[in-house]
Protein backbone atom coordinates (compact mmCIF):
# COMPACT_ATOMS: atom_id res chain seq x y z
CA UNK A 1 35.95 13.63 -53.48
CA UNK A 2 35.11 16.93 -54.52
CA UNK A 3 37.31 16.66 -57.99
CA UNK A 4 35.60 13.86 -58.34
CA UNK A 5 31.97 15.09 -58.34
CA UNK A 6 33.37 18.18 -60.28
CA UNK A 7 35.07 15.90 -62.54
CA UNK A 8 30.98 14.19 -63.42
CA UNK A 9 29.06 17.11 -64.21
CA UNK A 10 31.53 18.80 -66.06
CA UNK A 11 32.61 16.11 -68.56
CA UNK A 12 31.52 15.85 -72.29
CA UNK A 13 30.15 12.37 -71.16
CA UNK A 14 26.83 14.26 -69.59
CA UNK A 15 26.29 15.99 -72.62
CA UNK A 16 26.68 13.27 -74.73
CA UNK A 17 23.69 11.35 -72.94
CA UNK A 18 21.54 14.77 -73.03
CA UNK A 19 21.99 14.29 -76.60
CA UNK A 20 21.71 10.99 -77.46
CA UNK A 21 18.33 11.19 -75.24
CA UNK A 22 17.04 14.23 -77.25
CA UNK A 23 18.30 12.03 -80.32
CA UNK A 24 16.08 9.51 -79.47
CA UNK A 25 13.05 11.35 -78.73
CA UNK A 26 13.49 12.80 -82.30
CA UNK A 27 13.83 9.44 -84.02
CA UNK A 28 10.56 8.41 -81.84
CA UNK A 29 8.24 11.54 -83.04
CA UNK A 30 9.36 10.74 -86.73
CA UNK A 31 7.76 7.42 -86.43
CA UNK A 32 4.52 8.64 -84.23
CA UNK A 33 3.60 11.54 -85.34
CA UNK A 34 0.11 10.88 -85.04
CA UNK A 35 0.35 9.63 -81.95
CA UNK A 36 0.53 11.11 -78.70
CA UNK A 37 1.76 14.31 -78.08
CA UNK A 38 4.07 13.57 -75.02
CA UNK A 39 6.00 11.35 -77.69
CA UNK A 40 6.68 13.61 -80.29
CA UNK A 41 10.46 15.50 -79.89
CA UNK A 42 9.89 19.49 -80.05
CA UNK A 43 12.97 20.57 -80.80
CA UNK A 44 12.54 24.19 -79.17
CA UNK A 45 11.25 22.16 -76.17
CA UNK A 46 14.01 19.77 -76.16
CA UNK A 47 16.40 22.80 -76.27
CA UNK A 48 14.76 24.69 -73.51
CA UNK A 49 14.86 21.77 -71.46
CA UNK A 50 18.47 20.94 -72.09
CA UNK A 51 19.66 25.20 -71.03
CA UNK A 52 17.28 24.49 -67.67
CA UNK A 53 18.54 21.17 -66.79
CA UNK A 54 22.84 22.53 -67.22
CA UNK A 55 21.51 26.24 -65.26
CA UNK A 56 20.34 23.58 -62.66
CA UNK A 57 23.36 21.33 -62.53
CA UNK A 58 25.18 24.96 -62.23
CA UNK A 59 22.85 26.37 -59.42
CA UNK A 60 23.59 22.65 -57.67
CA UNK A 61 26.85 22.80 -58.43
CA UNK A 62 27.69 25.89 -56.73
CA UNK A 63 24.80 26.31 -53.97
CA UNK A 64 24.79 22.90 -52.75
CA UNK A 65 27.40 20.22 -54.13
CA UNK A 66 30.16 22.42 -53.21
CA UNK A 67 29.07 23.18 -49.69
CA UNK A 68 28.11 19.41 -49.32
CA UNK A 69 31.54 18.25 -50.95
CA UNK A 70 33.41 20.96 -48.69
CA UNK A 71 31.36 20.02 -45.46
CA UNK A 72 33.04 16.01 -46.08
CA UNK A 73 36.32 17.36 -47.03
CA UNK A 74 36.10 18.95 -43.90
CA UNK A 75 34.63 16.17 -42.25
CA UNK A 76 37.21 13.98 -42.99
CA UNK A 77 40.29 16.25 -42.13
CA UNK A 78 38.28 16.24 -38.73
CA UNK A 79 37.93 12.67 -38.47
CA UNK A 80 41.92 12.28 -39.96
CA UNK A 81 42.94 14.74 -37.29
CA UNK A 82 41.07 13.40 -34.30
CA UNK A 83 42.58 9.80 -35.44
CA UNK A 84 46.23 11.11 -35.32
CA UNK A 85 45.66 12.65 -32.41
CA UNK A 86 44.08 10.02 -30.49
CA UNK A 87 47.17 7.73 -32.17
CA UNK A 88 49.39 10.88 -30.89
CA UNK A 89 47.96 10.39 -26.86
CA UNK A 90 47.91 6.67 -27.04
CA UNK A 91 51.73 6.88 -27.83
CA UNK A 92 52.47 9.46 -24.96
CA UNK A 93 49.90 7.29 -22.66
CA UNK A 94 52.40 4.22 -23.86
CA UNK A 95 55.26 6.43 -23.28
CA UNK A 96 53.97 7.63 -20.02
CA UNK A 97 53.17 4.15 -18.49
CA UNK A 98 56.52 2.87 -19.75
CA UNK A 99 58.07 5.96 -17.56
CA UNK A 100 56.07 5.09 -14.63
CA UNK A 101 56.90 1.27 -15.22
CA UNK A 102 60.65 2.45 -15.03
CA UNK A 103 60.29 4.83 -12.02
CA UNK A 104 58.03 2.18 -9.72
CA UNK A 105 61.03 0.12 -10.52
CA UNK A 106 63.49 2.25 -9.14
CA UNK A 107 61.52 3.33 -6.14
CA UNK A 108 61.26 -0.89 -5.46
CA UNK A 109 64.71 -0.70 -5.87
CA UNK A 110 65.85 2.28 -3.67
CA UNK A 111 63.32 1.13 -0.95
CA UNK A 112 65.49 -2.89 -1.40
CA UNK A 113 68.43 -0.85 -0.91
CA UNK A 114 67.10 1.28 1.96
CA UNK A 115 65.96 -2.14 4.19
CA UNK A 116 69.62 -3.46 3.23
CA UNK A 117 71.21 -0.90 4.54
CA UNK A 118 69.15 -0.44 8.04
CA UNK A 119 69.71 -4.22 7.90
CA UNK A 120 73.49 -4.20 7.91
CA UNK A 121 73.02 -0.73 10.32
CA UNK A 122 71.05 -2.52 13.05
CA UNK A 123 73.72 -5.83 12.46
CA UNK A 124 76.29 -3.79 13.31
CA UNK A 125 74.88 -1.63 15.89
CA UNK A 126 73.74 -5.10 17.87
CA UNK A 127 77.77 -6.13 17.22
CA UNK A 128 78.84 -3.58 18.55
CA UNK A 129 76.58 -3.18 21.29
CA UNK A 130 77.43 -7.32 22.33
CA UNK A 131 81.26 -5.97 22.50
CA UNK A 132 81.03 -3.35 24.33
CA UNK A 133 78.57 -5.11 26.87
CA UNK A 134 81.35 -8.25 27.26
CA UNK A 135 84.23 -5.55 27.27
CA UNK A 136 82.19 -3.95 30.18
CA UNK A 137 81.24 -7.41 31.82
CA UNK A 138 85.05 -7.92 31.72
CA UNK A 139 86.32 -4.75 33.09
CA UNK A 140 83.43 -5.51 35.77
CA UNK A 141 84.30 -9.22 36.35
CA UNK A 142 88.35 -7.74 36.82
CA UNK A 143 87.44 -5.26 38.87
CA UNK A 144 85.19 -6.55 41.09
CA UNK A 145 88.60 -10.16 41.23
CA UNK A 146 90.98 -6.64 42.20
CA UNK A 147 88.66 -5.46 45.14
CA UNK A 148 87.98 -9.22 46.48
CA UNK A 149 91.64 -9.51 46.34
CA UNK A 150 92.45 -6.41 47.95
CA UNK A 151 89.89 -7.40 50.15
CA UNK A 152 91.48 -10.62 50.90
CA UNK A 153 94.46 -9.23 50.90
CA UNK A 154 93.27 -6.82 53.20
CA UNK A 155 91.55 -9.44 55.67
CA UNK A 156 94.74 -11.85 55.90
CA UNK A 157 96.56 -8.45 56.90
CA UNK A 158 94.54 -7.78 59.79
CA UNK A 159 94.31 -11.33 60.41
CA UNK A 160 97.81 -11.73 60.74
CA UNK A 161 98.18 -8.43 62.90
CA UNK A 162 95.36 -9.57 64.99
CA UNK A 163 96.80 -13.04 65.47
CA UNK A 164 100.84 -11.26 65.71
CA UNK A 165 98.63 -9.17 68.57
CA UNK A 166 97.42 -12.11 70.32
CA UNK A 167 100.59 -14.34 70.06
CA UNK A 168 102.07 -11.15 71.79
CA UNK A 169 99.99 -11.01 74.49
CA UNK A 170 99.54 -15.07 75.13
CA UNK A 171 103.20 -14.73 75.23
CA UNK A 172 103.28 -11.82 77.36
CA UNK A 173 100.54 -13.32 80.07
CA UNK A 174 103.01 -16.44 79.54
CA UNK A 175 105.80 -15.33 80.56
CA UNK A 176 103.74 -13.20 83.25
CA UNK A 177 101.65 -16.54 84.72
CA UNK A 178 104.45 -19.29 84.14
CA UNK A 179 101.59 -20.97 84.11
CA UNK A 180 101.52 -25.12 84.19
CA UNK A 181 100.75 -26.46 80.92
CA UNK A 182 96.74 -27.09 81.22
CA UNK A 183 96.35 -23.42 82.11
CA UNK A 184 98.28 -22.52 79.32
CA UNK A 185 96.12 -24.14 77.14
CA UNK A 186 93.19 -22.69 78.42
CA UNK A 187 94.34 -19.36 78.15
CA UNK A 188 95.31 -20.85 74.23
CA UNK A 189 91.86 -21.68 73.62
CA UNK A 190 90.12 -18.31 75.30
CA UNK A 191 92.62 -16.31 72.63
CA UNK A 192 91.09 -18.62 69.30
CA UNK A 193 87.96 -18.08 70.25
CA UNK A 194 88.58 -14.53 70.86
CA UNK A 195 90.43 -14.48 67.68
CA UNK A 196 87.20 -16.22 65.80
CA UNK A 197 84.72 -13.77 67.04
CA UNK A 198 86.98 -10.88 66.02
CA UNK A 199 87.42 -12.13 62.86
């Protein structure tokens, strides 16, 4: 922009209007001389006028069209920067939401794994906790078969010693008494229930 406006008021093409202007003027005070005075072309006037009007297009020129024209270059590298950098942090805000996009993903999937896992953990723990509860329940169950049949075992023992005992000595008050048959069975029955009491 600023070769532009340089390119204006430096080129022939200004000078050539000045002239054809003053040109013009002239031609008009040939044919009016009489008339008024502001028509009529002065040539020392028209000269004057052209050296103030180029010192003024110089004294703009460098006083106040090159600040202005370097105040809008600058302008617009500001406004060209600021754009590429708010196209720069739109790319790293695209970048940085695609990042947390991929990390939210993998926590969703670490967390997926982590349930699957406690899943098949508490699966196995309630397995194995079911086994060893029937393997106890059986050693319990078999133990507690061994002590009734030692038990048993145990009772038909004494049972038997207790009735061996008691044939002995219904045969020993037998054979003592040779008793008559009803007495003997009397004697037979006190010795059951004896035997049933004891037992």
């Amino acid at each position: 922009m600023n070769r532009l406006m340089h390119g204006a008021f430096s080129s022939p093409m200004v000078l050539m209007v000045l002239a054809g202007a003053a040109q013009a003027a002239t031609e008009a005070g040939h044919g009016a001389e009489e008339g008024s005075p502001l028509l009529r072309f002065d040539p020392g006037v028209g000269i004057w006028a052209l050296v103030v009007f180029v010192l003024l297009l110089l004294i703009l020129k460098k006083f106040a069209w090159t600040p202005i024209l370097d105040a809008l270059d600058a302008r617009e590298k500001s406004v060209r920067e600021s754009l590429d950098q708010a196209s720069n942090i739109q790319a790293e805000n695209a970048r940085l939401a695609q990042e947390q996009a991929k990390l939210l993903a993998e926590s969703r999937a670490q967390a997926q794994q982590i349930l699957a896992n406690a899943r098949e953990a508490g699966e196995a723990l309630k397995k194995s906790l079911e086994t060893a509860a029937q393997e106890e329940k059986q050693r319990i169950l078999a133990s507690a078969a061994q002590e009734i049949e030692a038990q048993k075992r145990a009772a038909v023992s004494e049972l038997r010693k207790t009735t061996a005992e008691l044939s002995i000595g219904i045969a020993e008050k037998l054979i003592r008494q040779n008793l008559d048959e009803a007495k003997s069975r009397a004697l037979v029955d006190q010795l059951i229930q004896e035997v049933s009491t004891k037992a």
